[in-house]
Protein backbone atom coordinates (compact mmCIF):
# COMPACT_ATOMS: atom_id res chain seq x y z
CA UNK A 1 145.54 167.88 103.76
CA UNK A 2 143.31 165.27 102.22
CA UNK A 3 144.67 161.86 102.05
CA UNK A 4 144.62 159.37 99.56
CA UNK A 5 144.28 155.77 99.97
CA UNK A 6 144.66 153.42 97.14
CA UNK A 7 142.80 150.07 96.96
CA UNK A 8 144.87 147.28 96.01
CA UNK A 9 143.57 145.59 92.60
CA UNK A 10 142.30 142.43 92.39
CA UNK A 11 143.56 140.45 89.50
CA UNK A 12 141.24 139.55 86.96
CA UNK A 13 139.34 135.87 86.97
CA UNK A 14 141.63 133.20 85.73
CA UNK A 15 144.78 135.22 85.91
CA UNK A 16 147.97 133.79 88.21
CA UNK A 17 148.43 135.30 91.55
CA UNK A 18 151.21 137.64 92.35
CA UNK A 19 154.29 135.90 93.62
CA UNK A 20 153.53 136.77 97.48
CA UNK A 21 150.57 134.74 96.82
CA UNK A 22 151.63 132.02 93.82
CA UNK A 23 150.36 128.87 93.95
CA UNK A 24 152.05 126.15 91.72
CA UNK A 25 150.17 125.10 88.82
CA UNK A 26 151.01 121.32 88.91
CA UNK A 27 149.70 121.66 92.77
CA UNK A 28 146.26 120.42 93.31
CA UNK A 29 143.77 122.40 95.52
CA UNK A 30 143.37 120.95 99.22
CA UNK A 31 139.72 121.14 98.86
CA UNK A 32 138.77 119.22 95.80
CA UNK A 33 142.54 116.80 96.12
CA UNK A 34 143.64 114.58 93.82
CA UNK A 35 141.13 113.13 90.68
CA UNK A 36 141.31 110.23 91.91
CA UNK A 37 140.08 110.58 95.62
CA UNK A 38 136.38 109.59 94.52
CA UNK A 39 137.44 106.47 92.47
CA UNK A 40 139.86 105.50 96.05
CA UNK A 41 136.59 105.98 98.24
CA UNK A 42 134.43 103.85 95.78
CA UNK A 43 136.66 101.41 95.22
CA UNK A 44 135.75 99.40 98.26
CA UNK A 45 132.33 98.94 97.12
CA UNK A 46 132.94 98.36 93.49
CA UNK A 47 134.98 95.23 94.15
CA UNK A 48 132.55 93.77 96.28
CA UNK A 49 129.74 94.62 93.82
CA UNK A 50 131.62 93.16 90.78
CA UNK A 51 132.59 90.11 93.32
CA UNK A 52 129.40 89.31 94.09
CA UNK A 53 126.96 91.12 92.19
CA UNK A 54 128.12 91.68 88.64
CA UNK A 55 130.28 88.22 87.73
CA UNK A 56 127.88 86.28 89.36
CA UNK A 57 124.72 88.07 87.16
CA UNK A 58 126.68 87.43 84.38
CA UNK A 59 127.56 83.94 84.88
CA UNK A 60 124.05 82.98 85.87
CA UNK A 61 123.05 84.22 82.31
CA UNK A 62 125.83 81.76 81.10
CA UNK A 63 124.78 79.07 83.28
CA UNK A 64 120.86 79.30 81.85
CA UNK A 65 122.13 78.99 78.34
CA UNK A 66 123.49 75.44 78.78
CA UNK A 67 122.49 72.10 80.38
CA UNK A 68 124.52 72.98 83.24
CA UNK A 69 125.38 69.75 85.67
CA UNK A 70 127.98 70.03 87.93
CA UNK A 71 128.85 66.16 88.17
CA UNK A 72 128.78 66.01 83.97
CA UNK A 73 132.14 67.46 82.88
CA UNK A 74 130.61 68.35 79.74
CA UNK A 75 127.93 71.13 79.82
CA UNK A 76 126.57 71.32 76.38
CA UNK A 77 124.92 74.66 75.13
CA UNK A 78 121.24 75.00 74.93
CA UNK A 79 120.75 78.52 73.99
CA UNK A 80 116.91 79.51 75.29
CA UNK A 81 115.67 75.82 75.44
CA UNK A 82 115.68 76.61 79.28
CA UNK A 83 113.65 79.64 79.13
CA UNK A 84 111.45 78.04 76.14
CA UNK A 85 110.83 75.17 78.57
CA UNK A 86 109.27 77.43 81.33
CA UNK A 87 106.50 78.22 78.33
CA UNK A 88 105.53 74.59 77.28
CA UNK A 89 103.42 73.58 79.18
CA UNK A 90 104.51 70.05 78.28
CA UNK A 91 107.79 70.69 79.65
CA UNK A 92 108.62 68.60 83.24
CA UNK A 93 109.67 72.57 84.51
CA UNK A 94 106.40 74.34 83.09
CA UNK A 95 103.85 73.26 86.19
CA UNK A 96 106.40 73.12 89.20
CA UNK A 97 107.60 76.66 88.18
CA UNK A 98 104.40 77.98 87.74
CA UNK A 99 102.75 76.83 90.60
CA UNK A 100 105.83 78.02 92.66
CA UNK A 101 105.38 81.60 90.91
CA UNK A 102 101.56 80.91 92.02
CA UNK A 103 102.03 80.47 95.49
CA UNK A 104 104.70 83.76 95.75
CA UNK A 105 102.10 85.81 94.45
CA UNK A 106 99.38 84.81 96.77
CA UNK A 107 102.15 85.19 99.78
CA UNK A 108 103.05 88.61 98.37
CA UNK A 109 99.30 89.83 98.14
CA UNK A 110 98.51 88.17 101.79
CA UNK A 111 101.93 89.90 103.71
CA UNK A 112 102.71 92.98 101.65
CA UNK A 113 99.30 95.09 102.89
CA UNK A 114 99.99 93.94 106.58
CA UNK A 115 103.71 94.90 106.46
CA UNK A 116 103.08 98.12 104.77
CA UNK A 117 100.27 99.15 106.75
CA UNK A 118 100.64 97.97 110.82
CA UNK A 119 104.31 99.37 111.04
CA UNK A 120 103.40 102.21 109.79
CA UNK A 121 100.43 102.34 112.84
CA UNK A 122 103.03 101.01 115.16
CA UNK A 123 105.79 104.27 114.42
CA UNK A 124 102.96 106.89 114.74
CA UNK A 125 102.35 105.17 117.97
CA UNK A 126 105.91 104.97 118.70
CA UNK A 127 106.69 108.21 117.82
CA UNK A 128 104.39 109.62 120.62
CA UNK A 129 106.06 110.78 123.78
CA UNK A 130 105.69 108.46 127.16
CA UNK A 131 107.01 106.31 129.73
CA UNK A 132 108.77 103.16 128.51
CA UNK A 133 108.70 104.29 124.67
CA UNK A 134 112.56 103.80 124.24
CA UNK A 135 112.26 100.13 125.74
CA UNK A 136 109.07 99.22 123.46
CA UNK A 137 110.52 100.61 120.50
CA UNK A 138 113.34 97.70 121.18
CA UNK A 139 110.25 95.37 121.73
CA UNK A 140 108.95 95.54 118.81
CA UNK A 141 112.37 95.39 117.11
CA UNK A 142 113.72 92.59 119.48
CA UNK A 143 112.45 89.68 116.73
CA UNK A 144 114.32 90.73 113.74
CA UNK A 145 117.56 90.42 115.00
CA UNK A 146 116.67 86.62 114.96
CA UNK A 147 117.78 84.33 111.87
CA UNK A 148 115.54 82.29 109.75
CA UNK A 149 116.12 79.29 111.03
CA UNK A 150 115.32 80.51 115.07
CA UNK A 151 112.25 81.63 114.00
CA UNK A 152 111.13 79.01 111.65
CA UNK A 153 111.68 76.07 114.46
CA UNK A 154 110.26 78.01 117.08
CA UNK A 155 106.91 78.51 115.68
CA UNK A 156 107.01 75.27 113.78
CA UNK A 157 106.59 73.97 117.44
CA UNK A 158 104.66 76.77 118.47
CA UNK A 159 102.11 75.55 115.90
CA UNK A 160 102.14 72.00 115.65
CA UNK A 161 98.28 70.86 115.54
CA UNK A 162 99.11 68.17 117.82
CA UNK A 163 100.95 69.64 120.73
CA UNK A 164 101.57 73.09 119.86
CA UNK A 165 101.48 75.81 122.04
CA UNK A 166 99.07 78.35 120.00
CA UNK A 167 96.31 75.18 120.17
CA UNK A 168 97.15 75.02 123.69
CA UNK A 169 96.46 78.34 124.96
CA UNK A 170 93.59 78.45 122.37
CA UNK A 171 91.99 75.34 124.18
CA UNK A 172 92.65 77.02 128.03
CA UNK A 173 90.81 79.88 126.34
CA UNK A 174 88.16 78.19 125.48
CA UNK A 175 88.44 77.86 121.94
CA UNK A 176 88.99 75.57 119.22
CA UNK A 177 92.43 73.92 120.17
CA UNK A 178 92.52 71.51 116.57
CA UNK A 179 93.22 74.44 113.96
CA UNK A 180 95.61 72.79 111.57
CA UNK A 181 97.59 75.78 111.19
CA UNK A 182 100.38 74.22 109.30
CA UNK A 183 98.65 71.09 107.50
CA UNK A 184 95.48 72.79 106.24
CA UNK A 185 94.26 75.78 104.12
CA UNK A 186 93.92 78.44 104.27
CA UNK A 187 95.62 78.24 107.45
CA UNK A 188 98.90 77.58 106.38
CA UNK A 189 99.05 80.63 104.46
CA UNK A 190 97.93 82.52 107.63
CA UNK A 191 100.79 80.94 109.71
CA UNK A 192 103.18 82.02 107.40
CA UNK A 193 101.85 85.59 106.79
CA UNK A 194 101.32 85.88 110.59
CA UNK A 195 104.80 84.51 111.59
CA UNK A 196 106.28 87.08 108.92
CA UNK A 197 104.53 89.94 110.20
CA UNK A 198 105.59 88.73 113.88
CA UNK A 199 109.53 89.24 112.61
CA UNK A 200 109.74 91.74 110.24
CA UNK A 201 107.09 94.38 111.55
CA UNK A 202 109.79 96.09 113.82
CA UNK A 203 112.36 97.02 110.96
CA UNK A 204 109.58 98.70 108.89
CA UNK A 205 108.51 100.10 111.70
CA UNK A 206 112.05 101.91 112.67
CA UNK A 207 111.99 103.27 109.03
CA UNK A 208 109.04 104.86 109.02
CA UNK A 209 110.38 106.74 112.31
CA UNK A 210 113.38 107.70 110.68
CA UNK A 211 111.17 109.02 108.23
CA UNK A 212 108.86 110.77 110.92
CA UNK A 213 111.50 112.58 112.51
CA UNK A 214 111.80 114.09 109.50
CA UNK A 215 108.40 115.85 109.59
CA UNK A 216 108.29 119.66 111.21
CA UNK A 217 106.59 119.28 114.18
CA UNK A 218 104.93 122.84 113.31
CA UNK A 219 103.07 121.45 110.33
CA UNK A 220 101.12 119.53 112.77
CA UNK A 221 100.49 122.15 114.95
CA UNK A 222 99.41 124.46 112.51
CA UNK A 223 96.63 121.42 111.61
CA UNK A 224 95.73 121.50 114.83
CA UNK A 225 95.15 125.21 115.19
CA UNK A 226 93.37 124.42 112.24
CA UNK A 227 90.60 121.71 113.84
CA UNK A 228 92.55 119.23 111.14
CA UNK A 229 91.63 115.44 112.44
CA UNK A 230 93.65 112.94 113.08
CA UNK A 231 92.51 111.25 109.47
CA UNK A 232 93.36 114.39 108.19
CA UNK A 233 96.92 114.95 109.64
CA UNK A 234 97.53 111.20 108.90
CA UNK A 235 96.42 112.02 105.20
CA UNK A 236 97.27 115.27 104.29
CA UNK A 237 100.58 115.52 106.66
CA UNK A 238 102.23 112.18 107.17
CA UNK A 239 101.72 110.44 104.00
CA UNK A 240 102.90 113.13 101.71
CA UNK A 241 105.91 113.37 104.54
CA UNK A 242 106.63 109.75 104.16
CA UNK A 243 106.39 109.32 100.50
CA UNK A 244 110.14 108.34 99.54
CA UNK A 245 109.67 106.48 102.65
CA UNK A 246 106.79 104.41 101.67
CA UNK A 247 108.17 103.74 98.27
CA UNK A 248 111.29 102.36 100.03
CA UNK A 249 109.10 100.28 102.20
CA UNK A 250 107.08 99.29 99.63
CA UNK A 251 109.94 97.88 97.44
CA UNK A 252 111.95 96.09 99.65
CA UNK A 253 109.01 94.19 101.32
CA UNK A 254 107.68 92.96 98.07
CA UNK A 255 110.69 91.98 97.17
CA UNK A 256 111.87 90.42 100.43
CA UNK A 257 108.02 88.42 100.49
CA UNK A 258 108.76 87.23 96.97
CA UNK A 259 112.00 85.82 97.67
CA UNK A 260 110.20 84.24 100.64
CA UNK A 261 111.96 80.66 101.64
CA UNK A 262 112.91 79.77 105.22
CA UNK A 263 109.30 80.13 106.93
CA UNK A 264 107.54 78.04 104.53
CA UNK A 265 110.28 75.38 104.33
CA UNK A 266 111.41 74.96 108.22
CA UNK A 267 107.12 75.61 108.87
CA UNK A 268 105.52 73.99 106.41
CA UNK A 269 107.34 71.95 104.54
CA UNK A 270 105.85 73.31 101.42
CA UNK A 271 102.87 71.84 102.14
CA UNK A 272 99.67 70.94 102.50
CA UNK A 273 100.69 69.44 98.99
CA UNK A 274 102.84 71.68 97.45
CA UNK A 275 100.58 74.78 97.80
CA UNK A 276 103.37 76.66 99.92
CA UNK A 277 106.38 75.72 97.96
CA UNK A 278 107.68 78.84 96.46
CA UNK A 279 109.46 79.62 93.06
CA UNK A 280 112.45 80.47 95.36
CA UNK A 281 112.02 76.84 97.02
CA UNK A 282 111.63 75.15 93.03
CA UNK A 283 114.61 77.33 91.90
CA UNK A 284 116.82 75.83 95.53
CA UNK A 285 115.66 72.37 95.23
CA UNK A 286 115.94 72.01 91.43
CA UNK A 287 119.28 74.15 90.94
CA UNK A 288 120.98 72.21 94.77
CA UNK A 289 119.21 69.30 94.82
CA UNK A 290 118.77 68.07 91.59
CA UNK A 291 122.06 69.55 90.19
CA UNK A 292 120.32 71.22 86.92
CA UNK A 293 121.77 74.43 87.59
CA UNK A 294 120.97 76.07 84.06
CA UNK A 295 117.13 75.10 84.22
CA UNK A 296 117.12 76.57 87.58
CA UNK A 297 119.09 79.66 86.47
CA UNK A 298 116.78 79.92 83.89
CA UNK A 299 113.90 80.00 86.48
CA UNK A 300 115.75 82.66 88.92
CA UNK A 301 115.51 85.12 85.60
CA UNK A 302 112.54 85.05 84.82
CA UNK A 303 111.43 86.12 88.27
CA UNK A 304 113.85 88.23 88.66
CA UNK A 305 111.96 89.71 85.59
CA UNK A 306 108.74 89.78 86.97
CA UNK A 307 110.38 91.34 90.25
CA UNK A 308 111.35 94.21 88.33
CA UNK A 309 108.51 95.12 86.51
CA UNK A 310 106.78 94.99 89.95
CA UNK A 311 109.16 97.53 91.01
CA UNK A 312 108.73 99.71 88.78
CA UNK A 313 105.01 99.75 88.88
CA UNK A 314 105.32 100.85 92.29
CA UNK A 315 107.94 103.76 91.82
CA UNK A 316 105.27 104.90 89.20
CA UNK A 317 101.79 104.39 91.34
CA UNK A 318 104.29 106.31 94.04
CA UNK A 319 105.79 108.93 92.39
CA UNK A 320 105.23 112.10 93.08
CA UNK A 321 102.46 114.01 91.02
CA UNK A 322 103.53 117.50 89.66
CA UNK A 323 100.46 119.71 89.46
C-alpha cells in the first residue's frame, strides 16, 4: 500500500503567516528593532560633535568677519578685511603670519619623513618574535603617555647650552659640549624635530603593528620559498599590506606637526629670533594675548585651508591604483 505524504506549502513572498505563526503587523522585528535604534546609538557622538566641533566652526567663521575684541562691547563687522589683510603685504598681520606659516612648513618637511619612516622600522622590528618584545614594545611607547608640558621642560633642561645634560655627556664623550641646540640654527630646528620624534615615534609605531597583524603570515612564507629579499617582502608585501595604514599615518602626523606648539614654545621660545614661532603660536598669541580674536580667526582658516588641501594630496599620491 503506497503511502502518500503531503508537503506542507509555503506561503508565497510577502504574504501574512497563518495564524499558528502570525506576527502582528504594527510589531517590529527583534533583529532590525525600532527606526530609531541607530539615531539613539549616534546620538552620543552627535552632541558632542555639534558641541564642540560644529558651533564652534561656525562661530569662528563669525568671529573672522568682525573686529572681534572681547574687552570692546561693540564688535563691528568687517566682512573679509581680515582675510584681505593676510594678502597685503602692508598689513601689520601679512609678515608675522607668513613667517609663522614659513616656519610650520619647514617643521613639517624636517619631522614628517622621520615619523613616517623610523616607526615603521621600529614595528617590523617589533613585530619579530623574542625575549623581552612585550616589555620594549611599552618602551618605546612609555614617552607618549607624557603631556606637552613634561616633555617640553625636561628637554628644555636637557638642552640648555650652558648646563644641559646632552652638552654634558657630549663633553665626557669627547665631543663638542657648546652646541647651541636651542639658541642657534639649524640646531634649533633639530632639537625640536629630534625631541618630537623622541615622543611620538611609539604611537606610530603601535599602528603600524596593528596594521601588521593584519598581514597573512603565509604571504611571507610563500616569498620566502620564493628567494624574495627582505627589500622585496618589505616592498612588494608590507607596503601594499599597510597602505590604508600609511595613509592614516601619513595624515594625522602632518597634521599633528603643523599644528605644532608646546615644544617650540616651552623649548625654544620661538626663537633664535622668531624663526621657530609657528602660525599656531601667531594665531595663540595674537587671538589670547592680544585679544584680536577675529584677525586671529581669520588666520586659523586659512591654515586650516592649506591643511586640507595637504590632505587631500596625500589620499590621492596614496590611493590605491586600479590596473
Amino acid at each position: 500500500m503506497a503511502v502518500t505524504t503531503t508537503q506542507p506549502t509555503r506561503p508565497p513572498s510577502g504574504a501574512t503567516p497563518a495564524p499558528g505563526g502570525r506576527r502582528s503587523r504594527g510589531a517590529t522585528s527583534g533583529i532590525h528593532g525600532s527606526r530609531w535604534t541607530p539615531y539613539l546609538f549616534l546620538s552620543p557622538f552627535l552632541l558632542l560633535f555639534i558641541t564642540f566641533v560644529a558651533v564652534p566652526g561656525v562661530l569662528g567663521i563669525w568671529i573672522s568677519l568682525h573686529d572681534w575684541d572681547f574687552l570692546l562691547p561693540n564688535k563691528p563687522f568687517v566682512g573679509l578685511q581680515n582675510y584681505a589683510d593676510l594678502l597685503d603685504s602692508g598689513s601689520p598681520q601679512f609678515e608675522p603670519f607668513w613667517n609663522g606659516m614659513k616656519a610650520t612648513g619647514i617643521f613639517v618637511v624636517i619631522s614628517v619623513p622621520f615619523l613616517v619612516v623610523l616607526p615603521l622600522l621600529l614595528a617590523i622590528l617589533l613585530n619579530r618574535k623574542f625575549p623581552g618584545r612585550t616589555f620594549f614594545r611599552a618602551l618605546f611607547f612609555a614617552p607618549f603617555v607624557l603631556g606637552v608640558a613634561v616633555v617640553g621642560l625636561m628637554w628644555r633642561y636637557l638642552l640648555d647650552p650652558s648646563f644641559g645634560m646632552v652638552n654634558g655627556v657630549l663633553g665626557a664623550l669627547g665631543l663638542p659640549d657648546n652646541t647651541a641646540w636651542t639658541t642657534a640654527q639649524p640646531w634649533a630646528w633639530i632639537s625640536l624635530a629630534a625631541v618630537t620624534v623622541w615622543w611620538t615615534i611609539g604611537f606610530n609605531a603601535v599602528i603600524y603593528l596593528a596594521g601588521l597583524a593584519d598581514i597573512p603570515a603565509e604571504h611571507y612564507e610563500a616569498a620566502e620559498i620564493d628567494g624574495a629579499t627582505a627589500w622585496q617582502k618589505l616592498r612588494y608585501i608590507t607596503i601594499p599590506g599597510l597602505r590604508p595604514v600609511l595613509v592614516f599615518v601619513i595624515v594625522t602626523t602632518v597634521l599633528a606637526s603643523a599644528n605644532m606648539f608646546g615644544q617650540s614654545y616651552l623649548i625654544t621660545k620661538g626663537g633664535p629670533g622668531d624663526s621657530t614661532r609657528t602660525a599656531i603660536m601667531e594665531i595663540t598669541d595674537l587671538g589670547l594675548s592680544q585679544y584680536r580674536m577675529g584677525q586671529a580667526s581669520a588666520m586659523s582658516y586659512v591654515l586650516a585651508v592649506f591643511l586640507a588641501l595637504v590632505s587631500l594630496v596625500n589620499f590621492w599620491a596614496l590611493r590605491e591604483k586600479k590596473s
